[in-house]
C-alpha atoms as a PDB file:
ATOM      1  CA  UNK A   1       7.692 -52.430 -45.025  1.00  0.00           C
ATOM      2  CA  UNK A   2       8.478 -49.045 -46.499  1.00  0.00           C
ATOM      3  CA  UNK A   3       4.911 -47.465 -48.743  1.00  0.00           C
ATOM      4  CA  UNK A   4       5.670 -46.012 -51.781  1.00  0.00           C
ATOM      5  CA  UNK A   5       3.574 -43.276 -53.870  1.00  0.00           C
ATOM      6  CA  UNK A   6       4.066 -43.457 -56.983  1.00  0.00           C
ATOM      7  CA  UNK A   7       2.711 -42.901 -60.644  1.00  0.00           C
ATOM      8  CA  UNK A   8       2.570 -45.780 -62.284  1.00  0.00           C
ATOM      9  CA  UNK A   9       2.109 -45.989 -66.120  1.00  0.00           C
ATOM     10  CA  UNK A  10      -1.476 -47.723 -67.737  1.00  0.00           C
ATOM     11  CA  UNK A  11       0.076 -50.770 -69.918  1.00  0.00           C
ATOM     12  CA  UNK A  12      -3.509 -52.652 -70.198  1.00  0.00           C
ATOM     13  CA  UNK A  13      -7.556 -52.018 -69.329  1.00  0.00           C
ATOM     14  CA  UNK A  14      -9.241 -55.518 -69.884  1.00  0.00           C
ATOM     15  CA  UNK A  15     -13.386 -55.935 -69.655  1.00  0.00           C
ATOM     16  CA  UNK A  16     -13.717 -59.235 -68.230  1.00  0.00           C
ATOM     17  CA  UNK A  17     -17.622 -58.637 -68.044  1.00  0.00           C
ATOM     18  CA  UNK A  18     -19.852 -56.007 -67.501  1.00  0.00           C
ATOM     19  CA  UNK A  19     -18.696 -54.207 -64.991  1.00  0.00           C
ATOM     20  CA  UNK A  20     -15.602 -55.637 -64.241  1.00  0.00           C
ATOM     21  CA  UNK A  21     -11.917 -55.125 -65.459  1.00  0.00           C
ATOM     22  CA  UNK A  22      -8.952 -55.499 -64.980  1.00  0.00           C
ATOM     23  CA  UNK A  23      -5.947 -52.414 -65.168  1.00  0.00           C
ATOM     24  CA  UNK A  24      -2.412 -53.568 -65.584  1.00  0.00           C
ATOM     25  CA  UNK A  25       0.581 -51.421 -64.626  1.00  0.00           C
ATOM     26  CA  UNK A  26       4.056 -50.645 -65.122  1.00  0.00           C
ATOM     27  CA  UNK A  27       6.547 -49.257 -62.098  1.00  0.00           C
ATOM     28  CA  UNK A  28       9.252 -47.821 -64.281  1.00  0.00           C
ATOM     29  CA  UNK A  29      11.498 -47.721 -60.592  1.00  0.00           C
ATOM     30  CA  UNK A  30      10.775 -51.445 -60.273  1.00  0.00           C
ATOM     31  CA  UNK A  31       8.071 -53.033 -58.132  1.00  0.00           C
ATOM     32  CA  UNK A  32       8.849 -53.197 -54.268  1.00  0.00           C
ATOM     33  CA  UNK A  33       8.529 -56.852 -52.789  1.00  0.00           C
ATOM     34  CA  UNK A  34       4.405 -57.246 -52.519  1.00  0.00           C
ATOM     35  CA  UNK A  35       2.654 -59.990 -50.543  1.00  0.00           C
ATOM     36  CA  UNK A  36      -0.483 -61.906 -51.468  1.00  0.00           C
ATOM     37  CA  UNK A  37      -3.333 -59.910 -49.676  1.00  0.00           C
ATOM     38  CA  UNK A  38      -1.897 -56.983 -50.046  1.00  0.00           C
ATOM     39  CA  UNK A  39      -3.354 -53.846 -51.686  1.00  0.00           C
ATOM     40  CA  UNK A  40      -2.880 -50.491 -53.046  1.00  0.00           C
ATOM     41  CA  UNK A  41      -4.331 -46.923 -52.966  1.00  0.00           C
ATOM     42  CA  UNK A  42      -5.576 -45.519 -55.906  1.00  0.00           C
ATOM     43  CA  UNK A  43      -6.158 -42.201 -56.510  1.00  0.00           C
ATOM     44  CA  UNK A  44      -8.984 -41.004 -59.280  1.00  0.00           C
ATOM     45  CA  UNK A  45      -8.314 -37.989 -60.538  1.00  0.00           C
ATOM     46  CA  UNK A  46     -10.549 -35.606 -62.920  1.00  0.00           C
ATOM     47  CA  UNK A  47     -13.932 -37.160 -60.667  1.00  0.00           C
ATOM     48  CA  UNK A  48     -15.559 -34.265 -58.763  1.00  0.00           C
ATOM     49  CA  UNK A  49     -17.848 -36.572 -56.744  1.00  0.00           C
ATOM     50  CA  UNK A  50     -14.454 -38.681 -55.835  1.00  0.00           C
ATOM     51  CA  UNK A  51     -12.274 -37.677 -52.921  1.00  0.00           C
ATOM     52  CA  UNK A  52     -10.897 -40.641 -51.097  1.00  0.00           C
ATOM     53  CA  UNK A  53      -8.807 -42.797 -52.934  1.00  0.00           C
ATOM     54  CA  UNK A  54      -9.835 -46.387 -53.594  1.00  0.00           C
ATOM     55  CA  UNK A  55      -8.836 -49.522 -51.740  1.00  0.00           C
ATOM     56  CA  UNK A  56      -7.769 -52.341 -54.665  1.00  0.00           C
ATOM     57  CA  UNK A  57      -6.260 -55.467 -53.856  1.00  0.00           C
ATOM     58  CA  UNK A  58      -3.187 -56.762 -55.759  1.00  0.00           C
ATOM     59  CA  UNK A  59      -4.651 -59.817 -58.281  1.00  0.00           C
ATOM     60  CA  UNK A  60      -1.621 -60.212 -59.972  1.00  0.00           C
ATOM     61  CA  UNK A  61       2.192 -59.389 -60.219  1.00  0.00           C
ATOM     62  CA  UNK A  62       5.596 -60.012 -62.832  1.00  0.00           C
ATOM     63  CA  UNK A  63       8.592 -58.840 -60.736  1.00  0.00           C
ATOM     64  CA  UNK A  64      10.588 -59.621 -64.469  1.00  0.00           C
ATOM     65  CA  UNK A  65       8.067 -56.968 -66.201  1.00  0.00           C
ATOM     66  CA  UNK A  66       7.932 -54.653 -63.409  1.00  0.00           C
ATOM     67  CA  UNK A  67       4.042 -55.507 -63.411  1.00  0.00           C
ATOM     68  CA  UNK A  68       0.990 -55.321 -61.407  1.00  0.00           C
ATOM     69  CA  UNK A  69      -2.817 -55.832 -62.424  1.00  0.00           C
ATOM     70  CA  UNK A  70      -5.995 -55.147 -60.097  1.00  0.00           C
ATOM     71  CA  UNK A  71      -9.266 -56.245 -60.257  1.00  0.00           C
ATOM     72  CA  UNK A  72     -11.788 -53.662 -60.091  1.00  0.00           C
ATOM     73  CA  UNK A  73     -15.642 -53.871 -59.903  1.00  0.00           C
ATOM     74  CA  UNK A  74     -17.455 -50.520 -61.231  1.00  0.00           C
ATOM     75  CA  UNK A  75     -19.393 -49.703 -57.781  1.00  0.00           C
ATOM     76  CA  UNK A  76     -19.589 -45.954 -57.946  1.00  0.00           C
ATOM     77  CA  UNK A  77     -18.125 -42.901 -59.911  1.00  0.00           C
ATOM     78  CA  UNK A  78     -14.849 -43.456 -58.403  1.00  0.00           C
ATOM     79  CA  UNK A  79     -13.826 -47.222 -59.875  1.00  0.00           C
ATOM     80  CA  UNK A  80     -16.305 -46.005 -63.196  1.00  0.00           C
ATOM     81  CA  UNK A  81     -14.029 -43.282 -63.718  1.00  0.00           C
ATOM     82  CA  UNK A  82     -11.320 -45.836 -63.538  1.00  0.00           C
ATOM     83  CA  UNK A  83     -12.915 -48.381 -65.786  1.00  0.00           C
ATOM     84  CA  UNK A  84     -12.489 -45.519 -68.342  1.00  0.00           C
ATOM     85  CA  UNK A  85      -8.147 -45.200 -67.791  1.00  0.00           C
ATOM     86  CA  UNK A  86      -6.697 -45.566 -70.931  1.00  0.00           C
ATOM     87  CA  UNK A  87      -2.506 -47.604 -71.392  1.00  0.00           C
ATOM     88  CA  UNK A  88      -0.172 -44.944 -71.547  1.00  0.00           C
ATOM     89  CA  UNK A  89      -2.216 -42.537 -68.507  1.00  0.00           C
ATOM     90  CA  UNK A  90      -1.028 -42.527 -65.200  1.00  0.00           C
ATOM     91  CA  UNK A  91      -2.337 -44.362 -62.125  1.00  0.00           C
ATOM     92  CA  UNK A  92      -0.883 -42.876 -58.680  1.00  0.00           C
ATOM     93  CA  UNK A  93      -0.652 -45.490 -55.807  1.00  0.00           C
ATOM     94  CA  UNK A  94       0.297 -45.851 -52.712  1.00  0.00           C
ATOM     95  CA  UNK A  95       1.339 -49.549 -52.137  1.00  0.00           C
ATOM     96  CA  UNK A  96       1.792 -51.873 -50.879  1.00  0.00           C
ATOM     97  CA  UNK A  97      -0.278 -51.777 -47.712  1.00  0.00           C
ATOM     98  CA  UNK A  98      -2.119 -54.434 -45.136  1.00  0.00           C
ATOM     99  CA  UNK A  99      -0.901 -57.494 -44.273  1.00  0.00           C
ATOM    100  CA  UNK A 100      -0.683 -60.530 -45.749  1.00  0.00           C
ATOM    101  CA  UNK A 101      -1.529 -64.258 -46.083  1.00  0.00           C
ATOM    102  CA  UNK A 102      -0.114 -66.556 -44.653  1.00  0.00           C
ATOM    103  CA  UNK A 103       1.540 -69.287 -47.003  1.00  0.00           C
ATOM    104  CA  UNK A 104       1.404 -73.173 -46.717  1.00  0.00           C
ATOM    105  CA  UNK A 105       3.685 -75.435 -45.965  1.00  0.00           C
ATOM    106  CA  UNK A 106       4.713 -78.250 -48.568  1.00  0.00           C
ATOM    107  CA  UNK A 107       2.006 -81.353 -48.391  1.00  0.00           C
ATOM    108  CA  UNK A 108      -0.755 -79.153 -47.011  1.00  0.00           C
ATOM    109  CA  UNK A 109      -3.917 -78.991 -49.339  1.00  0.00           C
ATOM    110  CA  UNK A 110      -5.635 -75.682 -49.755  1.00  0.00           C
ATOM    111  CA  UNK A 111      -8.778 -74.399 -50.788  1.00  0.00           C
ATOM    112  CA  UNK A 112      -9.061 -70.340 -52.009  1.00  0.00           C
ATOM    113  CA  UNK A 113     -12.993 -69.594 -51.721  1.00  0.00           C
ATOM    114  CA  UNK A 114     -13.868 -66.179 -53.418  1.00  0.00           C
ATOM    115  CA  UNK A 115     -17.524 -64.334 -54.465  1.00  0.00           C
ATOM    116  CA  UNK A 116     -17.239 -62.091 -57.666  1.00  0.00           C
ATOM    117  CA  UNK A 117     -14.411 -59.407 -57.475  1.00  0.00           C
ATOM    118  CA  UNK A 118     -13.673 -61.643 -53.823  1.00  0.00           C
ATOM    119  CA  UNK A 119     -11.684 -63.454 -56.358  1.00  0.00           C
ATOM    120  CA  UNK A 120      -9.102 -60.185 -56.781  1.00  0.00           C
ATOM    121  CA  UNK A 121      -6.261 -61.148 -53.962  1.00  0.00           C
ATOM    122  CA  UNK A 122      -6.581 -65.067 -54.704  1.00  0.00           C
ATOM    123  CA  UNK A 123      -4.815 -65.422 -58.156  1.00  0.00           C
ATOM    124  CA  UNK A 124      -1.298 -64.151 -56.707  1.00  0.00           C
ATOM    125  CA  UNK A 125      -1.886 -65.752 -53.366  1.00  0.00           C
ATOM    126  CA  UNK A 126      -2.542 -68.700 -55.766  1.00  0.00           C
ATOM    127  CA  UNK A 127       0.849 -68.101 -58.192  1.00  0.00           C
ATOM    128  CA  UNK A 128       2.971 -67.793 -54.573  1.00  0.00           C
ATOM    129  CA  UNK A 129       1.660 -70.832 -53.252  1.00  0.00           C
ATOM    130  CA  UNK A 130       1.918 -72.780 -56.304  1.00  0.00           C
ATOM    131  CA  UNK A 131       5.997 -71.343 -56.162  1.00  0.00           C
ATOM    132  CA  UNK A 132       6.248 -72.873 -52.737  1.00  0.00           C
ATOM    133  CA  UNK A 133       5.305 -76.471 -54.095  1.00  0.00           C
ATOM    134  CA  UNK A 134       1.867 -76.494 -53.171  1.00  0.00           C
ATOM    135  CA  UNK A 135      -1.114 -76.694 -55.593  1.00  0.00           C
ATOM    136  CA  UNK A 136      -4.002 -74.634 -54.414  1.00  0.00           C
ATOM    137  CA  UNK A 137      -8.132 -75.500 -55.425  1.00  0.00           C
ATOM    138  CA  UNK A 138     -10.098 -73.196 -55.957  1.00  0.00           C
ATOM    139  CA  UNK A 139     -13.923 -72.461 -55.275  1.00  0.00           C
ATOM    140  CA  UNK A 140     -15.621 -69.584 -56.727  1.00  0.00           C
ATOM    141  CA  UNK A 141     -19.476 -68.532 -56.502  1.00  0.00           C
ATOM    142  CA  UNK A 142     -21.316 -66.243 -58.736  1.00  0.00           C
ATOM    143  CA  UNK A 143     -24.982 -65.063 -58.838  1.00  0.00           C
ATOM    144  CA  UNK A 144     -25.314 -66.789 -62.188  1.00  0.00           C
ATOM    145  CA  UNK A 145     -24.334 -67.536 -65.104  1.00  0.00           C
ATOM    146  CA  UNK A 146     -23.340 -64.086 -67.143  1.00  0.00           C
ATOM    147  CA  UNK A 147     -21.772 -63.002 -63.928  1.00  0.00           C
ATOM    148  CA  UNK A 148     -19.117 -65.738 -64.143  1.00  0.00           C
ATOM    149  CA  UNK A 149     -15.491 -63.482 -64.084  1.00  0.00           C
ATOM    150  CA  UNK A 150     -12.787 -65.633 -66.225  1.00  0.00           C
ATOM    151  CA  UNK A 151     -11.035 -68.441 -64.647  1.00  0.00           C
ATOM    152  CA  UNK A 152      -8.570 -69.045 -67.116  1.00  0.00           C
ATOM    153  CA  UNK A 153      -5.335 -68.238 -65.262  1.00  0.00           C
ATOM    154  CA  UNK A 154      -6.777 -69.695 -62.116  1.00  0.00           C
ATOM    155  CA  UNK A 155      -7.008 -73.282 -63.699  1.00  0.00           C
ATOM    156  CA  UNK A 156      -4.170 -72.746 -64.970  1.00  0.00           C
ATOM    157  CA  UNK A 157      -2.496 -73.100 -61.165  1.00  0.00           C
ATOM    158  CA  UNK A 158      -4.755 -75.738 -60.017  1.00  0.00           C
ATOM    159  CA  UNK A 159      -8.655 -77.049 -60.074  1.00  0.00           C
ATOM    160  CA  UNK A 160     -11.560 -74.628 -60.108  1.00  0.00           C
ATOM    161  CA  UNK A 161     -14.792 -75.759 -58.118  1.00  0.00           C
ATOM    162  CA  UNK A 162     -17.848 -73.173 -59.535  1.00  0.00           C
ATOM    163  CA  UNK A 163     -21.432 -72.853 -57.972  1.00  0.00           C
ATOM    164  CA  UNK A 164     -24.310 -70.027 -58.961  1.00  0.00           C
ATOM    165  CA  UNK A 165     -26.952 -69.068 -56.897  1.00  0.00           C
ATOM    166  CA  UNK A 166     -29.480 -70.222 -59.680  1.00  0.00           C
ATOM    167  CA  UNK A 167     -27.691 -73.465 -60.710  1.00  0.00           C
ATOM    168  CA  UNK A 168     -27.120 -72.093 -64.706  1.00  0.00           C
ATOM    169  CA  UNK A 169     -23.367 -73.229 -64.160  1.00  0.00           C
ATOM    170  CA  UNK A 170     -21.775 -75.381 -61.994  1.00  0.00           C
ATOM    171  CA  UNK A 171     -22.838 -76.321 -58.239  1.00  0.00           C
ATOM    172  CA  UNK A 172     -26.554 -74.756 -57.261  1.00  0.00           C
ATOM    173  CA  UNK A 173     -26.026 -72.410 -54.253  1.00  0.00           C
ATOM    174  CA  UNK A 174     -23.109 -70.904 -52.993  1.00  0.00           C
ATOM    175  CA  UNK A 175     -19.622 -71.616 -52.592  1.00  0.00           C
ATOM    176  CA  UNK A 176     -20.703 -73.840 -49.414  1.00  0.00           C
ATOM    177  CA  UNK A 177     -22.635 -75.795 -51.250  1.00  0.00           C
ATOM    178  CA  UNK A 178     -19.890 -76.568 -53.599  1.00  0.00           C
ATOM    179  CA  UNK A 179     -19.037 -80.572 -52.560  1.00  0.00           C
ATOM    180  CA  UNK A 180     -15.265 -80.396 -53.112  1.00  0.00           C
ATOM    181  CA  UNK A 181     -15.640 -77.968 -50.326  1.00  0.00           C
ATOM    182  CA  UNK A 182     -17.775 -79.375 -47.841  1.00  0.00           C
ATOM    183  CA  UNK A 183     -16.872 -83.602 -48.569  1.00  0.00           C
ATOM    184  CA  UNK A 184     -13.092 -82.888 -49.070  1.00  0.00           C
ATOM    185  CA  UNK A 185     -10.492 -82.689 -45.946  1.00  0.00           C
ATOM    186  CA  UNK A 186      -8.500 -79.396 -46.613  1.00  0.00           C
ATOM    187  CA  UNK A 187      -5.681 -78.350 -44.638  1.00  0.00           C
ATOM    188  CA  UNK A 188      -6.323 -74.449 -45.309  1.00  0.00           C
ATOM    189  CA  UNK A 189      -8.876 -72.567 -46.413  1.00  0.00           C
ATOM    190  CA  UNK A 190      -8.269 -68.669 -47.842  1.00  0.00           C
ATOM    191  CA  UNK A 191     -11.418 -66.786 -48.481  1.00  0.00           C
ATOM    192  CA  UNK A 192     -12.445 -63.177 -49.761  1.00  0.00           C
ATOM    193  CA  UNK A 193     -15.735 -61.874 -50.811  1.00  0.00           C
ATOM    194  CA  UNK A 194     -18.734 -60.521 -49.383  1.00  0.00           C
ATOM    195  CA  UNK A 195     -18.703 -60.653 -45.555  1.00  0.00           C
ATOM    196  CA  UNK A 196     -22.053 -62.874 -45.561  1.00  0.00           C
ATOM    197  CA  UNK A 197     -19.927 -65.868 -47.877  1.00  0.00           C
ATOM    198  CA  UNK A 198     -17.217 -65.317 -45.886  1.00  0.00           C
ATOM    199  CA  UNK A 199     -19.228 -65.838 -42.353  1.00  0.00           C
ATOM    200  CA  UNK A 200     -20.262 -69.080 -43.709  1.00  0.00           C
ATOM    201  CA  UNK A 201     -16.978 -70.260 -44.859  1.00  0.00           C
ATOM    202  CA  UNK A 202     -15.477 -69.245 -41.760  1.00  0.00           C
ATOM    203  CA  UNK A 203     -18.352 -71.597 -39.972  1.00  0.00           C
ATOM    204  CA  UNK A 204     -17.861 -74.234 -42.090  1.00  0.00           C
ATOM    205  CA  UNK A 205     -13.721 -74.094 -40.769  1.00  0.00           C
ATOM    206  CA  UNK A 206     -14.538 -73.791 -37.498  1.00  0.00           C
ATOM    207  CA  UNK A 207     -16.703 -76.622 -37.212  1.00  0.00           C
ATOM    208  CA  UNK A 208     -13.909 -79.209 -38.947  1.00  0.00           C
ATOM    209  CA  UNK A 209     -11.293 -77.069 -37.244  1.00  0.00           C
ATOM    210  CA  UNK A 210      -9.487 -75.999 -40.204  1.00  0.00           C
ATOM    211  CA  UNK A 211      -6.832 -73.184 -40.392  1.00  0.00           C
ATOM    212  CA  UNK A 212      -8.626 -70.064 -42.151  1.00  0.00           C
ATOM    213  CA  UNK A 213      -8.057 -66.776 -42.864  1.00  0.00           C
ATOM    214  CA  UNK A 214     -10.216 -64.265 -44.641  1.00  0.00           C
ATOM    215  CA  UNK A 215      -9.614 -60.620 -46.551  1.00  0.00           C
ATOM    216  CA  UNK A 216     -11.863 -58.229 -45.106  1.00  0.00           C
ATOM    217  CA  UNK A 217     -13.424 -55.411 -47.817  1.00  0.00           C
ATOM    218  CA  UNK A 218     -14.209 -53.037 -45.272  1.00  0.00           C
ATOM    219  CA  UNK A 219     -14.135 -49.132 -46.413  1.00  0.00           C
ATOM    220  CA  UNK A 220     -11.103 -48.157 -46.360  1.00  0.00           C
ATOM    221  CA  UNK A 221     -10.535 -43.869 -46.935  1.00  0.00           C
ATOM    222  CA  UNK A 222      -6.631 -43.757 -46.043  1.00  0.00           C
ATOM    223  CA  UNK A 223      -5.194 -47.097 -46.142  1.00  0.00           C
ATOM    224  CA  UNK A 224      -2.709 -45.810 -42.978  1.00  0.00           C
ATOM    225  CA  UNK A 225      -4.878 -46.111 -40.196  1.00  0.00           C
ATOM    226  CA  UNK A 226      -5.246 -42.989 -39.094  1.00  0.00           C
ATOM    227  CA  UNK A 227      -9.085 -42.123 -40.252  1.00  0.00           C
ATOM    228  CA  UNK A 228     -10.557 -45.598 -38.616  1.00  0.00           C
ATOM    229  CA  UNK A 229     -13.014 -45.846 -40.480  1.00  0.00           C
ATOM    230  CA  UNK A 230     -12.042 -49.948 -40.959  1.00  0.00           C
ATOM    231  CA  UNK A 231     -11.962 -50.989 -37.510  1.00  0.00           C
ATOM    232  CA  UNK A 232     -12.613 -54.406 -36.910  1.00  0.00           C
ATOM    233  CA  UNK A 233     -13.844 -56.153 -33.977  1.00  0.00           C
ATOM    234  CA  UNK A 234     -11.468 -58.942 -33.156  1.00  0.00           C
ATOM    235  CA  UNK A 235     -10.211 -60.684 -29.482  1.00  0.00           C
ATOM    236  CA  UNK A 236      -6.926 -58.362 -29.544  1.00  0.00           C
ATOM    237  CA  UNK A 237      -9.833 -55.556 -29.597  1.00  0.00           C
ATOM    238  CA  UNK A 238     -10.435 -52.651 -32.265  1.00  0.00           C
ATOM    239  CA  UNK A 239      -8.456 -53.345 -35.212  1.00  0.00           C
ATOM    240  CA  UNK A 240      -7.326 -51.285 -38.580  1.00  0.00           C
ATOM    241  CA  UNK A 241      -8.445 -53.992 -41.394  1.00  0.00           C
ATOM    242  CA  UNK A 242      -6.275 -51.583 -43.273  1.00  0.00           C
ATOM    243  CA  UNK A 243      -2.640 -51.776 -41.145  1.00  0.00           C
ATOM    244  CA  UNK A 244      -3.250 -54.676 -39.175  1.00  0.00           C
ATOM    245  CA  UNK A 245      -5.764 -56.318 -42.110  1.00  0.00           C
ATOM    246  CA  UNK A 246      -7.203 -56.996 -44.120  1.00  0.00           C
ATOM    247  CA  UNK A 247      -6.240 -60.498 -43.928  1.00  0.00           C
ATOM    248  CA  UNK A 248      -7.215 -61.746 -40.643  1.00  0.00           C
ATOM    249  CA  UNK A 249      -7.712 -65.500 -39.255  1.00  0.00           C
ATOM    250  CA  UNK A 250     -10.853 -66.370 -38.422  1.00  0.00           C
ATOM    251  CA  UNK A 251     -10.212 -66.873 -34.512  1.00  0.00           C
ATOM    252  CA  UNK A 252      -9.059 -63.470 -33.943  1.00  0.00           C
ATOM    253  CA  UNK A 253     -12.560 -61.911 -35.282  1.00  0.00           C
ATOM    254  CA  UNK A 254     -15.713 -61.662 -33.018  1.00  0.00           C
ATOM    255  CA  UNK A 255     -17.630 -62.763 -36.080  1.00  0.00           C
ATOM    256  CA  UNK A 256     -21.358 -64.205 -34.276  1.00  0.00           C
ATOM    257  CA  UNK A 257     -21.072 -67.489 -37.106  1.00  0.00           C
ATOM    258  CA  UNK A 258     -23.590 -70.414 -37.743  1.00  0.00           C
ATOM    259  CA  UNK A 259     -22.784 -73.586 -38.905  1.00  0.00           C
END
């Protein structure tokens, strides 16, 4: 799939909470065709501490608008700087890159699992596999209450299963402790989020023998797999999560998992 790098122009810079937002933007060349899992390289310009550019997963898209929105969590002066873009700047990408997800088929029932910005790829992997006649659940875990990101357009495509670490909403625990998850027979199960939430999801599938596959948020610097700084252990060997990622099932990774 041919990479594009391109300015694209700031439409929208939504706070969902405190220290997350969301940037919208507009390809005035039209959007390429972009996968769910996919993601983009940002660059941040004007930051003197900031060199690399920064990995973001897609979280949304409008092919009709010409469209694309990203999740970001502030987690340095590289995505602060970005929490500060302004609509009518421009944001230079290089995109799309990675793999992708791999969609269901009709009459299959499917979980998305995601912890805090973990939720980023999973509300376009949940718009295409709502287009392909499937409705996805999803299960979301937060460390409590105030961190609780906006759901909104997620139950919009299907149910949404919450659990906090303190119990202030939803489930108490994680999102493995969430009953839909554990009770329910699922066909598939797509997870991203912190590599700990995603070990025990991916124990959880392997146990009941469940088709998963997981977005890894290793470090990526280049997005191109050249610096390989994102290699992955997996039973094919040393792996790019960046060319041949991030999205990876869980039987190809030499993840050491407990049940």
């Amino acid at each position: 799939m041919k990479k594009r790098i391109e300015d694209l122009t700031v439409i929208e810079n939504r706070k969902l909470k405190e220290g997350f937002f969301v940037i919208k933007v507009y390809s005035s060349e039209g959007l390429p065709e972009i996968k769910p899992g996919q993601f983009v390289q940002a660059l941040v310009l004007e930051s003197p501490s900031t060199f690399l550019r920064r990995p973001l997963s897609v979280h949304d898209l409008d092919p009709e608008e010409n469209t694309l929105s990203l999740l970001v969590q502030i987690a340095g002066p590289g995505t602060e700087k970005l929490s500060r873009i302004t609509p009518g700047e421009k944001l230079n990408l290089i995109y799309p890159l990675g793999n992708s997800f791999t969609l269901p088929v009709r009459g299959e029932r499917v979980l998305l699992a995601g912890g805090g910005c973990g939720m980023a790829p999973l509300l376009y992997l949940g718009r295409k596999i709502t287009e392909s006649g499937v409705q996805p659940h999803f299960a979301f875990g937060f460390r409590n209450r105030s961190r609780i990101l906006n759901h909104d357009e997620f139950s919009a495509l299907g149910p949404v299963y919450l659990a906090t670490e303190d119990g202030s909403q939803g489930y108490r625990g994680f999102v493995t402790d969430i009953p839909e998850f554990r009770n329910q027979q699922w066909d598939r199960v797509y997870c991203c989020g912190p590599e700990q939430m995603m070990k025990a999801v991916a124990a959880i599938c392997r146990q009941r023998e469940i088709f998963c596959e997981v977005s890894l948020e290793n470090l990526m610097a280049c997005g191109l797999g050249i610096c390989l700084c994102c290699v992955v252990p997996t039973t094919s060997g040393n792996l790019c999560s960046c060319t041949e990622g991030p999205v990876f099932n869980i039987n190809h990774l030499k993840w050491q998992t407990s049940g």
